[in-house]
Protein backbone atom coordinates (compact mmCIF):
# COMPACT_ATOMS: atom_id res chain seq x y z
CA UNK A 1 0.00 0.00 0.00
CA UNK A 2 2.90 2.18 0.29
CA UNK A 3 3.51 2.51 3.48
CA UNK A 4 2.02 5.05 6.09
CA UNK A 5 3.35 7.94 8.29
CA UNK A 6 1.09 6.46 11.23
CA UNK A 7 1.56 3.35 13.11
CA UNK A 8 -1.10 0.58 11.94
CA UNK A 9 -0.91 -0.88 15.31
CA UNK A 10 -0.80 0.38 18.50
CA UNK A 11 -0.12 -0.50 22.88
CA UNK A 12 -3.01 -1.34 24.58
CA UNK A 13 -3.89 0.86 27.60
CA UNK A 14 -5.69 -0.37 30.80
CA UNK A 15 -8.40 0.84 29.90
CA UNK A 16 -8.72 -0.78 26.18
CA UNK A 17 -8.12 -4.15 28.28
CA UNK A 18 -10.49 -3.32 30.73
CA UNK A 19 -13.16 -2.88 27.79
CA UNK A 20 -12.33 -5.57 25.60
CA UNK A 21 -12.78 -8.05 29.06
CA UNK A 22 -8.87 -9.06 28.75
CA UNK A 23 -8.23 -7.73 32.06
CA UNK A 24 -10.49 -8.31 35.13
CA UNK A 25 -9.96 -4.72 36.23
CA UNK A 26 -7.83 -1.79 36.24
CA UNK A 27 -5.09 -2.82 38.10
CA UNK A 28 -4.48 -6.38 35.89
CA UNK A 29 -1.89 -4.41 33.36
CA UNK A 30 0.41 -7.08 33.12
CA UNK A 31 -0.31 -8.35 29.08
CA UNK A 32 -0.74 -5.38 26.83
CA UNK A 33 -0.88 -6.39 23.10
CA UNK A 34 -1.15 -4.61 20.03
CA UNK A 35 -4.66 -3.51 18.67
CA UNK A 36 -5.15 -2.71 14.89
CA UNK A 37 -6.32 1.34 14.52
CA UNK A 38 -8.81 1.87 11.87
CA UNK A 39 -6.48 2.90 9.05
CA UNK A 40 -5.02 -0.69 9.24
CA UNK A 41 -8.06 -1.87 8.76
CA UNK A 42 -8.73 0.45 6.21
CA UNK A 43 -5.36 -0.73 4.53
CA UNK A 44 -6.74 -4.62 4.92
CA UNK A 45 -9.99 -4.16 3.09
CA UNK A 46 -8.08 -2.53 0.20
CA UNK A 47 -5.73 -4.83 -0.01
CA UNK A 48 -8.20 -7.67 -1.84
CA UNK A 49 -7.37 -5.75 -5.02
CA UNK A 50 -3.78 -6.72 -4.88
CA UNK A 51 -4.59 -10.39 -3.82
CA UNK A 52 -7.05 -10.91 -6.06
CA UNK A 53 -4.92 -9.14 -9.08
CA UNK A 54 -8.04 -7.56 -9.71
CA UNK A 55 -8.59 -4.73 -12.79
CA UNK A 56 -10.01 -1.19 -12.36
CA UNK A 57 -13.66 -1.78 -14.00
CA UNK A 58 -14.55 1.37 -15.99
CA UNK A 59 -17.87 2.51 -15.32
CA UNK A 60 -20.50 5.17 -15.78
CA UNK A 61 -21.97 6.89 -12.39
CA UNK A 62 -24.72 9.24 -11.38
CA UNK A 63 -25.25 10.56 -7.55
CA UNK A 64 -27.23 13.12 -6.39
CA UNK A 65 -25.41 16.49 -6.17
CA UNK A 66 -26.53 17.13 -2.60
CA UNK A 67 -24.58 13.96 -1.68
CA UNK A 68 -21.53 14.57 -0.13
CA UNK A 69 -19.95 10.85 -0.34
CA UNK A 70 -18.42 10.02 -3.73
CA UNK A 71 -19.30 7.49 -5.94
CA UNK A 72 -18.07 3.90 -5.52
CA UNK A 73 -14.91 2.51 -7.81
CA UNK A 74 -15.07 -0.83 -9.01
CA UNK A 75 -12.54 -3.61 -9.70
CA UNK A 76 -12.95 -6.93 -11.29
CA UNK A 77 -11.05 -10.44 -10.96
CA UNK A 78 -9.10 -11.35 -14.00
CA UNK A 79 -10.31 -13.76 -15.95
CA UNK A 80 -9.33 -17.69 -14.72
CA UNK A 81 -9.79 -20.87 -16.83
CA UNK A 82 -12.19 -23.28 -16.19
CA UNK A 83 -13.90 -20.75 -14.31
CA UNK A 84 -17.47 -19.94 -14.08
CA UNK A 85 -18.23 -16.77 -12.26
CA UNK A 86 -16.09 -13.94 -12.08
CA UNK A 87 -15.90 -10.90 -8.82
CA UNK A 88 -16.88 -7.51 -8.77
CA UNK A 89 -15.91 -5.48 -5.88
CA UNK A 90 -17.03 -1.89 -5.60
CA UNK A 91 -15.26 0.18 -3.17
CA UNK A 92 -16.97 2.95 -0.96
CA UNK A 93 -17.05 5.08 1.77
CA UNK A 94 -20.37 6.31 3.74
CA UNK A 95 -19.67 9.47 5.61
CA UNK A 96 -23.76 10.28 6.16
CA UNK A 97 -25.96 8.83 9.22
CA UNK A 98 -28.36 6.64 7.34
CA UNK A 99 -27.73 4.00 4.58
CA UNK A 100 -26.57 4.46 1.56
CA UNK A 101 -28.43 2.40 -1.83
CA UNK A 102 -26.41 1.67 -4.80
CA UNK A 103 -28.35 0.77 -7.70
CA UNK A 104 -26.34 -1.37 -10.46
CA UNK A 105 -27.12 -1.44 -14.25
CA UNK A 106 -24.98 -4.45 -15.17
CA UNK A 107 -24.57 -2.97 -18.59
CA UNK A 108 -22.25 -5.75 -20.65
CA UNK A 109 -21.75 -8.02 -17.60
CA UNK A 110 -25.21 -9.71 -17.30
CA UNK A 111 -28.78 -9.59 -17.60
CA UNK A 112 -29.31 -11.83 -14.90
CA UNK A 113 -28.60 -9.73 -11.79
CA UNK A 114 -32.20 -8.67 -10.77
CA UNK A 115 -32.62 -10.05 -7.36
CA UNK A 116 -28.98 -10.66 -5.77
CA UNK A 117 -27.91 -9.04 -3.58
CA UNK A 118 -23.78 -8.19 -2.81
CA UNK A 119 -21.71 -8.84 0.42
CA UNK A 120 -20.66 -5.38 2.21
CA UNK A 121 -17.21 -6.24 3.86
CA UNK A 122 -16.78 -2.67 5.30
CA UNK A 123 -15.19 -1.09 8.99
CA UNK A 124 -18.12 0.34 10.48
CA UNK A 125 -17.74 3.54 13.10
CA UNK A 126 -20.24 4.74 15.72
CA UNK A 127 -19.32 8.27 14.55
CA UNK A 128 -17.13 10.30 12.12
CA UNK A 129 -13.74 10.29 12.79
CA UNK A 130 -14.20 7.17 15.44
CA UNK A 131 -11.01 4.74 15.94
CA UNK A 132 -10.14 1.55 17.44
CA UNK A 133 -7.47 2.36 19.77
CA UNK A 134 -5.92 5.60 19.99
CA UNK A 135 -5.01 7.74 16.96
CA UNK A 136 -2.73 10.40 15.94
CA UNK A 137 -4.92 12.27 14.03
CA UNK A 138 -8.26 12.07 16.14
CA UNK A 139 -7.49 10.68 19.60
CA UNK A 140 -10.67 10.48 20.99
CA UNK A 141 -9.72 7.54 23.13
CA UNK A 142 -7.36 9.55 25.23
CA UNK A 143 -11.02 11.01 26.44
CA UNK A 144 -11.26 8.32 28.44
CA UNK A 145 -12.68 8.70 31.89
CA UNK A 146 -11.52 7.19 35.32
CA UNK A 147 -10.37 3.50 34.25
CA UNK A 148 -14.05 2.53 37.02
CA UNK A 149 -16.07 5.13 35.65
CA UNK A 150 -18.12 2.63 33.18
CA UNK A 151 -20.57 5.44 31.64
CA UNK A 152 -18.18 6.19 29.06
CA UNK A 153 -19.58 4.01 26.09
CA UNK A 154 -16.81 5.46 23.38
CA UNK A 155 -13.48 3.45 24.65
CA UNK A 156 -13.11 1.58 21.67
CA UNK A 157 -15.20 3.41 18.76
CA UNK A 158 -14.75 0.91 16.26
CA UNK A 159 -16.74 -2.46 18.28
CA UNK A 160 -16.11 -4.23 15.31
CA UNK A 161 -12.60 -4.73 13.12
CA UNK A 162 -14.16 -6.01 9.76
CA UNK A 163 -18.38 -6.08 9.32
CA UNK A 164 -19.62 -9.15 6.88
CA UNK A 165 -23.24 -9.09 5.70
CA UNK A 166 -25.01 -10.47 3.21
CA UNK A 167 -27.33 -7.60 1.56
CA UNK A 168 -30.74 -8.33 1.51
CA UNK A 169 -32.03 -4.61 0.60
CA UNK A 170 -34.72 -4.07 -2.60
CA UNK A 171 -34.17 -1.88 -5.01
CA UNK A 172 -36.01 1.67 -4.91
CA UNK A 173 -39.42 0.85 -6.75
CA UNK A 174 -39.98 2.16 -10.64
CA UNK A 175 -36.20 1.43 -10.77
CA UNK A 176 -36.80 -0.92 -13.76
CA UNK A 177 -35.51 -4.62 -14.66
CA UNK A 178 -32.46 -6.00 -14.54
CA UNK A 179 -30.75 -3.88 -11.71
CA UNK A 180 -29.56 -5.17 -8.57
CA UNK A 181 -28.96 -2.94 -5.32
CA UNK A 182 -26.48 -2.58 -2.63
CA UNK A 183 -27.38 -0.95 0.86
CA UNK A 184 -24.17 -0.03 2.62
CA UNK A 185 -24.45 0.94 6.23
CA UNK A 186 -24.05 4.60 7.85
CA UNK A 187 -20.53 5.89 8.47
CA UNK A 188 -18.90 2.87 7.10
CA UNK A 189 -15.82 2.46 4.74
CA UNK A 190 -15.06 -0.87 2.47
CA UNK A 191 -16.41 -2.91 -0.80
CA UNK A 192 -19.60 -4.86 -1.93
CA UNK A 193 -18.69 -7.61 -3.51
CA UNK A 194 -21.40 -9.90 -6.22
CA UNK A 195 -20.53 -12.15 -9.08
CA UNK A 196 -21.62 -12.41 -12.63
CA UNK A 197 -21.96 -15.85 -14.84
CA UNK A 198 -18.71 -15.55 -17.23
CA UNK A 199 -20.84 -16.76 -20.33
CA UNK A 200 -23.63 -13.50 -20.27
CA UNK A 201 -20.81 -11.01 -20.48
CA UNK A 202 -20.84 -9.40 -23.77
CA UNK A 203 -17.10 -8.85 -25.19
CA UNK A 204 -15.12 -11.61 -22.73
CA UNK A 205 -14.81 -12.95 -26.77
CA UNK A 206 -13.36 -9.93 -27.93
CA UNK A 207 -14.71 -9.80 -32.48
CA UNK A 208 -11.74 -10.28 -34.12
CA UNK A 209 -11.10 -8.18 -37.79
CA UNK A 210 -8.07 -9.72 -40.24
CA UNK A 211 -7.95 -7.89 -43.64
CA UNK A 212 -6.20 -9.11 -46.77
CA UNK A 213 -4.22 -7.76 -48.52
CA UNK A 214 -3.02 -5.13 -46.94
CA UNK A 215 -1.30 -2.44 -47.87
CA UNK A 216 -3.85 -2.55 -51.52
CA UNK A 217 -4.97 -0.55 -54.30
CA UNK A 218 -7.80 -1.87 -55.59
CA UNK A 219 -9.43 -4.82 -53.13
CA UNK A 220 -9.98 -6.05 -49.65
CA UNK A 221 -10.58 -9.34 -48.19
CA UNK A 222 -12.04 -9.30 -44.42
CA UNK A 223 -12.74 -11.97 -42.18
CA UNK A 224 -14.24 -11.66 -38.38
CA UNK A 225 -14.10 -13.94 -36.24
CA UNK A 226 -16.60 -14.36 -32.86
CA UNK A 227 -19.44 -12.39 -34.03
CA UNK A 228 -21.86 -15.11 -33.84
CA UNK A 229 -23.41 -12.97 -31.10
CA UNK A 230 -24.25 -10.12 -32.87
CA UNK A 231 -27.33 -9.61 -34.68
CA UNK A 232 -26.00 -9.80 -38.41
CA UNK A 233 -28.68 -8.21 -39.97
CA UNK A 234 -28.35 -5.00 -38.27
CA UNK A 235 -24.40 -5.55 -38.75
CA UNK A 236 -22.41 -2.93 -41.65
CA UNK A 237 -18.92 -2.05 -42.53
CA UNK A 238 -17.86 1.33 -42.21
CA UNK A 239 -14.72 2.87 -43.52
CA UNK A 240 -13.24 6.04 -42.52
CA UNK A 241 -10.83 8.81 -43.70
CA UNK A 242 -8.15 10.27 -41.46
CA UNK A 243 -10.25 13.15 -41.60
CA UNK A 244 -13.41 11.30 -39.51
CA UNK A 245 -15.64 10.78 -42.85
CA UNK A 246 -17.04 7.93 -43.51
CA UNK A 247 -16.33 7.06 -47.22
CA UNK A 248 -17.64 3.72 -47.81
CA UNK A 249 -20.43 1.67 -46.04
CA UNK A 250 -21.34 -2.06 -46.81
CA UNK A 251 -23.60 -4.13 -45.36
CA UNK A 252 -22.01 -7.50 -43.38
CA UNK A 253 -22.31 -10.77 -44.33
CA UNK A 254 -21.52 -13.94 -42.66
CA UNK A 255 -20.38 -16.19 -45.45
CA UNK A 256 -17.49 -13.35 -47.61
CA UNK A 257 -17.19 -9.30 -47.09
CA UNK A 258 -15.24 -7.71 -50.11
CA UNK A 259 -14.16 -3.94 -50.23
CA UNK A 260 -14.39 -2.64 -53.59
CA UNK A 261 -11.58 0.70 -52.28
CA UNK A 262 -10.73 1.15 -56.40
CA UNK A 263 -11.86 4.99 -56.48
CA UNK A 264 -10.48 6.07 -52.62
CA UNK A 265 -7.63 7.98 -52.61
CA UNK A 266 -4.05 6.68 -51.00
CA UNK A 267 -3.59 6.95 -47.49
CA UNK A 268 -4.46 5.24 -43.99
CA UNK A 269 -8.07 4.37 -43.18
CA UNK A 270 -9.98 2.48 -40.30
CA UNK A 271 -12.33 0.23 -41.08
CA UNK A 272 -15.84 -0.70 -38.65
CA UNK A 273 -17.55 -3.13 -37.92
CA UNK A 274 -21.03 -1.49 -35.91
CA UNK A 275 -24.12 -2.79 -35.33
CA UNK A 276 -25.83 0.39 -35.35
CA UNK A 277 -25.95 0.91 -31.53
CA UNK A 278 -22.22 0.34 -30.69
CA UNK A 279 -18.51 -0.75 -32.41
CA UNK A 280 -18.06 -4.04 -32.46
CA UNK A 281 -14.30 -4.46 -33.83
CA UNK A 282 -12.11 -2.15 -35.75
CA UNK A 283 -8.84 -2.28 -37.78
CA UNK A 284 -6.88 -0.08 -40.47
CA UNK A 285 -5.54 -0.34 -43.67
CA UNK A 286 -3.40 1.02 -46.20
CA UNK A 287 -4.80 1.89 -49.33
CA UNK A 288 -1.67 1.98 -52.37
CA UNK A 289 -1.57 3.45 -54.99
């Protein structure tokens, strides 16, 4: 993680035992281990990027403007052989008082998500700015009462190192099909974590172009390979100029796709291959004189 300024870990005090039930009293101080502060537990929960070797997931986001959290970023586990699922973790902080909902629009990953739910693996505070054990920054635990005063109820903030829960929230009603949701808890920092099925994911097959010959004056050959998914009816060639124009369209076919590029001047082009609504490969050529 790079490293930190701030110690991860810190010396019990008396009083930390005396909460946590490792010492009978206040005058049993002769164990003192280490407790984690929250920014090591911070540094934990990020970590499952780096063990899972996971990939920044590009994604679009909306959130209201009045919200003063940011949106989540999202990560995804590299693809494995033989598998049949594959991880997406979104991470996220809370800084409000109530729950925060996270509607998903799979988008290319699946269709099938309406209905499951993630698991929130998050540090979870009492308040802003809470810590387990004392801090440098905020060190409210040095606020402590007398060690037998018990009606101090902040002497270790964070009452739990790591909180696990299966999400069981709906979605927002009129929210449409095919979403899923995520409720993360108040003033809580971590990831959500759900799965996809490998085989719905649009693009894990990544349409393939080849052209032949190429540099040519006069015709091309193409070939494209994994675009059985693709409505080929709807599919048609495109070519553009370095300038952005498009100067020849042709409609696809699946059994041979000739360019006829006689009358097009020399120079580099890019040729298309859209199905109306989005690209689904691309590649250039040369055309000689």
């Amino acid at each position: 993680m790079g490293g930190s300024t701030s110690d991860l870990i810190v010396n019990a005090n008396v009083k930390d035992l005396t909460y946590l039930n490792i010492a009978d009293d206040c005058n049993d101080n002769e164990f003192m281990p280490f407790l984690q502060r929250t920014l090591f537990n911070s540094y934990k929960l990020c970590n499952q990027i780096h063990l899972s070797h996971a990939d920044y997931l590009k994604t679009i986001k909306n959130i209201y403007i009045s919200n003063i959290n940011t949106p989540p970023t999202f990560f995804i586990e590299p693809e494995s052989i033989g598998a049949t699922t594959r991880t997406v973790d979104g991470y996220f902080s809370n800084l409000k008082p109530e729950l925060q909902t996270y509607i998903i629009n799979p988008g290319t990953l699946t269709t099938t998500l309406e209905g499951v739910h993630a698991t929130v693996y998050a540090v979870v505070a009492d308040q802003l700015y809470s810590n387990s054990a004392r801090s440098g920054l905020y060190d409210i635990n040095s606020f402590y009462l007398n060690c037998e005063d018990d009606g101090y109820d902040h002497w270790s903030e964070l009452h739990e190192n790591i909180f696990i829960e299966i999400d069981n929230g709906a979605c927002p009603t009129n929210m449409g099909t095919n979403k899923m949701c995520v409720n993360v808890p108040p003033y809580a920092v971590g990831y959500f974590e759900f799965t996809y099925d490998i085989e719905m994911r649009l693009g894990i097959s990544i349409p393939k172009m080849s052209i032949y010959p190429n540099p040519s004056a006069s015709f091309l050959n193409l070939q494209f390979d994994d675009v059985t998914d693709f409505n080929n009816n709807a599919m048609e060639i495109l070519v553009i100029a370095s300038s952005g124009q498009v100067v020849l369209t042709q409609n696809y076919t699946a059994s041979e796709n000739t360019l006829d590029i006689n009358d097009l001047p020399t120079g580099i082009y890019m040729i298309l291959l859209t199905n109306k609504e989005s690209i689904i490969c691309s590649s250039n050529f040369v055309k000689a004189e």
